[in-house]
N, C-alpha and C. Protein backbone atom coordinates (compact mmCIF):
# COMPACT_ATOMS: atom_id res chain seq x y z
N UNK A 1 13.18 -8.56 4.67
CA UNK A 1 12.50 -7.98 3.54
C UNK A 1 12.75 -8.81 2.28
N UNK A 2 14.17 -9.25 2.13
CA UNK A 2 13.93 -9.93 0.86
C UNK A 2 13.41 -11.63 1.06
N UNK A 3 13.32 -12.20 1.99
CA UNK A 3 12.73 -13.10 2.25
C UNK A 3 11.03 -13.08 1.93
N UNK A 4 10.63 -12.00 2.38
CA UNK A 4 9.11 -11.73 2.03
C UNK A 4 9.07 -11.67 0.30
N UNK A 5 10.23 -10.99 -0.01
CA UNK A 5 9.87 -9.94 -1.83
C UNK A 5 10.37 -11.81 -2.04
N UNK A 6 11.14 -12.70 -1.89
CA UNK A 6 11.27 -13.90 -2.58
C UNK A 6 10.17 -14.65 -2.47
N UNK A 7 9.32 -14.71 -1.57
CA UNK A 7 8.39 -15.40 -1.24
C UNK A 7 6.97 -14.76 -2.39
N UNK A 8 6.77 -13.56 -1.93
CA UNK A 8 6.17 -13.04 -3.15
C UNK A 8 5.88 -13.56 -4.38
N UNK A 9 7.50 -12.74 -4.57
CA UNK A 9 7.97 -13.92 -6.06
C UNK A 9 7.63 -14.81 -6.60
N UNK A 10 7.74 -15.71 -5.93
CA UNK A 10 7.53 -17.05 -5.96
C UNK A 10 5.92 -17.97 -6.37
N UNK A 11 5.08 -16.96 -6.19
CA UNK A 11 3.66 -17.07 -6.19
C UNK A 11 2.98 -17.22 -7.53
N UNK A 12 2.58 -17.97 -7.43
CA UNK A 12 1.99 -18.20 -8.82
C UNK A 12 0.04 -17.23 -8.71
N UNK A 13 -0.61 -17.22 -7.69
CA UNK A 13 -1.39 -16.08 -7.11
C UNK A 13 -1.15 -16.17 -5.27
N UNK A 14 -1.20 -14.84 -4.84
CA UNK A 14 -1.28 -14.45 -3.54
C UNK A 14 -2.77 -14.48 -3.35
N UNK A 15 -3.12 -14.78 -2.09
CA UNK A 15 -4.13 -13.95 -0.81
C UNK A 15 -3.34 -13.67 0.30
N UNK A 16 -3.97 -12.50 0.41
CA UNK A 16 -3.42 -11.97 1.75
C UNK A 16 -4.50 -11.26 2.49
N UNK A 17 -4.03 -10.66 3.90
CA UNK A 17 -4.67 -10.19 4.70
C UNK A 17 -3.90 -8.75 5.08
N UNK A 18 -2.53 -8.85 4.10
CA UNK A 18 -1.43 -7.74 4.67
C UNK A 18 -1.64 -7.26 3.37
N UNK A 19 -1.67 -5.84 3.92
CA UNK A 19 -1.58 -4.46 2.43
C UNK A 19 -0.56 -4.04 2.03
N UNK A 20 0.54 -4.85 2.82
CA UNK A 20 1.82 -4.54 1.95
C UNK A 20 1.95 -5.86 0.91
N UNK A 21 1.68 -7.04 1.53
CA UNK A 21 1.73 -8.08 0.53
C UNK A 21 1.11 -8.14 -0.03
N UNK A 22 -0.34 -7.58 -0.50
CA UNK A 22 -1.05 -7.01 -1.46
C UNK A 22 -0.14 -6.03 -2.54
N UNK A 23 0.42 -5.03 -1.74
CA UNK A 23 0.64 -4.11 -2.64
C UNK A 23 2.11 -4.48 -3.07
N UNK A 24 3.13 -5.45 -2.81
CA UNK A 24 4.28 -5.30 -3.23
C UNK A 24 3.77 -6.64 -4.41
N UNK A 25 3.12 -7.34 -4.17
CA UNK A 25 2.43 -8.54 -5.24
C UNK A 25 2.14 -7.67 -6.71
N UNK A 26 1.57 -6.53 -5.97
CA UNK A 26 1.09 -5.86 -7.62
C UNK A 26 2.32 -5.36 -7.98
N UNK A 27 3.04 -4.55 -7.38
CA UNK A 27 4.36 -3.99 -7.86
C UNK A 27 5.28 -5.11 -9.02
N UNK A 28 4.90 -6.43 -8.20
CA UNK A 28 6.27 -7.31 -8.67
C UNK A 28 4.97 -8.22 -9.83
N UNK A 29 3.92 -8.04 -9.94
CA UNK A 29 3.06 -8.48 -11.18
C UNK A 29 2.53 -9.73 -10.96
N UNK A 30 2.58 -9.95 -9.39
CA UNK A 30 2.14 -11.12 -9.10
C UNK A 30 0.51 -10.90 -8.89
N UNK A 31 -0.30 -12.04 -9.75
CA UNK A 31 -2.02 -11.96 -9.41
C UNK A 31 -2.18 -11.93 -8.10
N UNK A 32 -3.29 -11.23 -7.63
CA UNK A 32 -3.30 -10.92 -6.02
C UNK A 32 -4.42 -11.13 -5.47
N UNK A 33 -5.12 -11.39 -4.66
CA UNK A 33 -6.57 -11.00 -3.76
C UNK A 33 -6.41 -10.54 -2.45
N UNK A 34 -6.73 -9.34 -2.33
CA UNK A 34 -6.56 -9.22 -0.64
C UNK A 34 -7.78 -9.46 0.34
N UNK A 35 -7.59 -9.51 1.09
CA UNK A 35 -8.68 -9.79 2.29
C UNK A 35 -8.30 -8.70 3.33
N UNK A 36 -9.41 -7.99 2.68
CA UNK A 36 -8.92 -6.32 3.92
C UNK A 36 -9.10 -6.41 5.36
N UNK A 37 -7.99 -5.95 5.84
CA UNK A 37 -8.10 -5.65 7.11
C UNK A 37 -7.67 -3.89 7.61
N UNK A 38 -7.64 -3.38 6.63
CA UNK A 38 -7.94 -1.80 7.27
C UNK A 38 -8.33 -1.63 5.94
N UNK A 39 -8.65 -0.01 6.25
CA UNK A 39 -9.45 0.88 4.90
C UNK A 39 -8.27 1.09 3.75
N UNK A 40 -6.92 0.90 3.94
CA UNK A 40 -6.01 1.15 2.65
C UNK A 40 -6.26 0.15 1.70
N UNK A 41 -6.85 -1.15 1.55
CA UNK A 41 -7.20 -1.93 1.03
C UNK A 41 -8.13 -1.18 0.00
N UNK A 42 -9.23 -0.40 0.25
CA UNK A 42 -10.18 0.48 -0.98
C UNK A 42 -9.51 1.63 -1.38
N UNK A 43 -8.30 1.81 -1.09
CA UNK A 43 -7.52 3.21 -1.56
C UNK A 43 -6.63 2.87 -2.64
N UNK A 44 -6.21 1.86 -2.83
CA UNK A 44 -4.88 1.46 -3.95
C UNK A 44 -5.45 1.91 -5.04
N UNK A 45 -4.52 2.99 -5.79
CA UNK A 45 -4.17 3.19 -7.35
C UNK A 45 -4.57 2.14 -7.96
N UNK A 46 -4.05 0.94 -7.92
CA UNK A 46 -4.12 -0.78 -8.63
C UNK A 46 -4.68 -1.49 -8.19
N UNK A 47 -6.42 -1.25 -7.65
CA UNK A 47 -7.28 -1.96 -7.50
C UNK A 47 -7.09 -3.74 -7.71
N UNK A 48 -7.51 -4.51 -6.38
CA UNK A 48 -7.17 -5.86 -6.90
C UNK A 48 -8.50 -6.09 -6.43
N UNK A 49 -8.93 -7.67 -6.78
CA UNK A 49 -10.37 -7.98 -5.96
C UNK A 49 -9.75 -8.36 -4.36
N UNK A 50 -10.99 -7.73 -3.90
CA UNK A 50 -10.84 -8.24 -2.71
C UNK A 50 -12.23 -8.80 -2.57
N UNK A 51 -12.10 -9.88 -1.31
CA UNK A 51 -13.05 -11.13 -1.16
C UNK A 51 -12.99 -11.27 0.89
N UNK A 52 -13.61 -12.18 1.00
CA UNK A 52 -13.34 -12.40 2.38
C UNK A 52 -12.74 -13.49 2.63
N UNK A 53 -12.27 -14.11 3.95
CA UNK A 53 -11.44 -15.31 3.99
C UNK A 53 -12.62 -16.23 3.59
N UNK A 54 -13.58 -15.96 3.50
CA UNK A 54 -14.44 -17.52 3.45
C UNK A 54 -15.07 -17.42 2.01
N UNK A 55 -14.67 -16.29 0.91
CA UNK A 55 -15.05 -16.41 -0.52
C UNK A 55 -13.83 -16.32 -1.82
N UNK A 56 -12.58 -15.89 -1.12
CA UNK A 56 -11.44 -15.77 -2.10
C UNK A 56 -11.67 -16.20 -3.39
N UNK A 57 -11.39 -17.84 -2.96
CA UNK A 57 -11.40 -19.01 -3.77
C UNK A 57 -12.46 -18.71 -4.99
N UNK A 58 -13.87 -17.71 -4.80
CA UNK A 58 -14.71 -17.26 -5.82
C UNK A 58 -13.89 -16.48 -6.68
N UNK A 59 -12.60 -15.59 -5.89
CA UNK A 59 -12.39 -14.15 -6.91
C UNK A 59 -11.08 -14.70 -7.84
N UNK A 60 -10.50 -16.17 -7.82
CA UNK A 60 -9.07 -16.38 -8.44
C UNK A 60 -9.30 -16.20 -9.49
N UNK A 61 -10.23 -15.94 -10.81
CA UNK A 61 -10.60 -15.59 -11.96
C UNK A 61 -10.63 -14.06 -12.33
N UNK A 62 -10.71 -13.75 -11.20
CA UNK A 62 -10.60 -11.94 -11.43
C UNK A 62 -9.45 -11.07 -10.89
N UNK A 63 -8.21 -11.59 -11.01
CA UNK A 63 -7.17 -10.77 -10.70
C UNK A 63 -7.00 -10.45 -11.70
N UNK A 64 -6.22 -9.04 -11.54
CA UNK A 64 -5.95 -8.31 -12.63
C UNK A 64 -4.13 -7.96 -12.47
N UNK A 65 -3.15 -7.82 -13.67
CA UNK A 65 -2.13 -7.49 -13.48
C UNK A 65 -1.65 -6.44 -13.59
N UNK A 66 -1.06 -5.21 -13.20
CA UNK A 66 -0.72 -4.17 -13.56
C UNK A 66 0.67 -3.73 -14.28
N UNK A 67 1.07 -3.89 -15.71
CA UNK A 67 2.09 -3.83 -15.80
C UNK A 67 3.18 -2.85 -15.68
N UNK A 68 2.60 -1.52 -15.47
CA UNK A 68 3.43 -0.22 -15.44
C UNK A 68 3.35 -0.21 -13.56
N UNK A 69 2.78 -0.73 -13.03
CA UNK A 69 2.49 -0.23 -11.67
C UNK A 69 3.91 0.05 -11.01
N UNK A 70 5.04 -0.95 -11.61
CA UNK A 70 6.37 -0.56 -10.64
C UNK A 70 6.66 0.60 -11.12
N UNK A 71 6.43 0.66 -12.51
CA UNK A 71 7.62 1.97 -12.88
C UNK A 71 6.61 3.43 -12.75
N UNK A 72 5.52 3.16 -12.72
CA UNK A 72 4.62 4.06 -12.24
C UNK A 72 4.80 4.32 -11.00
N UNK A 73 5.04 3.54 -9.60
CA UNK A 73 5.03 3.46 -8.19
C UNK A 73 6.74 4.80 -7.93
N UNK A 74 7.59 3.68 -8.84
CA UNK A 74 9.41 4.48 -8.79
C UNK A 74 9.68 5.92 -9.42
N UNK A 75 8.64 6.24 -10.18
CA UNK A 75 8.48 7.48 -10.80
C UNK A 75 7.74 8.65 -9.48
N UNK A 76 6.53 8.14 -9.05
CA UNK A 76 6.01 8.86 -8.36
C UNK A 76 6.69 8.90 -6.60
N UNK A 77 7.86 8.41 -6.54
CA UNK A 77 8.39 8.73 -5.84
C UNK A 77 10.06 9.17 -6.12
N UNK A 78 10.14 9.22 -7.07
CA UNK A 78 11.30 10.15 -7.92
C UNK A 78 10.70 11.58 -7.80
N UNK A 79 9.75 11.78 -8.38
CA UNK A 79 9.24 13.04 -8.30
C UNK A 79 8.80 13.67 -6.78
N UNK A 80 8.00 12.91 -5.77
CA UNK A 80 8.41 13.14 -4.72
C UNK A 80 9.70 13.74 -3.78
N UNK A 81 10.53 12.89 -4.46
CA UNK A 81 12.04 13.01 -3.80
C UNK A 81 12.20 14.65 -4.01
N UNK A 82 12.09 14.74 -5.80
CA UNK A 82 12.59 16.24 -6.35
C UNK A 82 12.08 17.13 -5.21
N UNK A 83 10.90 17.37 -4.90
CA UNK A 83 10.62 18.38 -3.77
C UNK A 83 11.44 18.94 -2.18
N UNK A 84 11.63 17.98 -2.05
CA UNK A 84 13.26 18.01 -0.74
C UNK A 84 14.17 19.28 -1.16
N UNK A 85 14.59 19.70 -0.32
CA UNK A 85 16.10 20.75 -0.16
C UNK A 85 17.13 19.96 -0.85
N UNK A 86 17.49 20.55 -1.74
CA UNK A 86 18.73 19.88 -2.26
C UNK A 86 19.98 18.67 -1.16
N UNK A 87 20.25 19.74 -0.06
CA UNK A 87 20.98 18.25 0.35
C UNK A 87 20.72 17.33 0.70
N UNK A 88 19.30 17.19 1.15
CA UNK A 88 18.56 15.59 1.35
C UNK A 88 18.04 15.38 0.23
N UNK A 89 17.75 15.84 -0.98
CA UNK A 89 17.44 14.88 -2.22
C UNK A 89 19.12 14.03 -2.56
N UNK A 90 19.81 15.07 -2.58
CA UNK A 90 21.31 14.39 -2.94
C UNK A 90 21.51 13.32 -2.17
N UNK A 91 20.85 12.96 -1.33
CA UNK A 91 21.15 11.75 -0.17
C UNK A 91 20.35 10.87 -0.69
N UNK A 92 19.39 11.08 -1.28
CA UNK A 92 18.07 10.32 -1.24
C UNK A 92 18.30 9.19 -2.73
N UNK A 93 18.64 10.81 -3.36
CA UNK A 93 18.72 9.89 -4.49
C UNK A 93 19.98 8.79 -4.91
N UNK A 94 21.06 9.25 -4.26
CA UNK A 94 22.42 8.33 -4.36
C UNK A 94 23.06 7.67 -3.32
């Protein structure tokens, strides 16, 4: 995992074909394009362009960055957590 999140990192823009490397790109504010391969690709909160493998190269002008998206993403699963029985939030959260 942190081999992937360094690699990420590292990107000056992503394409991908994976909706997690789509979606952890936006988390970490890296410009993104995905190339969908299932339907979660039209579901993201943080819309990125998506293109096909044979037009990307058209959409590198239209990425967009999301800057709250992490602390937006860590919030909405803070609040998630709260819903749990107390002794598995106490686990969860520490």
């Amino acid at each position: 995992m942190v081999e992937i999140l360094e690699f990420i990192s590292s990107c000056d823009t992503l394409v991908s074909t994976s909706f997690h490397a789509v979606y952890w790109a936006t988390l970490l504010e890296i410009p993104v394009i995905g190339i969908p391969t299932s339907s979660k690709f039209y579901t993201m909160k943080h819309q990125v362009p998506l293109a096909s493998k044979d037009d990307w190269i058209n959409r590198l002008k239209s990425t967009v960055m999301y800057q709250n998206a992490l602390d937006e993403c860590v919030s909405a699963n803070l609040n998630f957590i709260k819903s749990f029985p107390d002794p598995l939030r106490e686990i969860l959260i520490y």
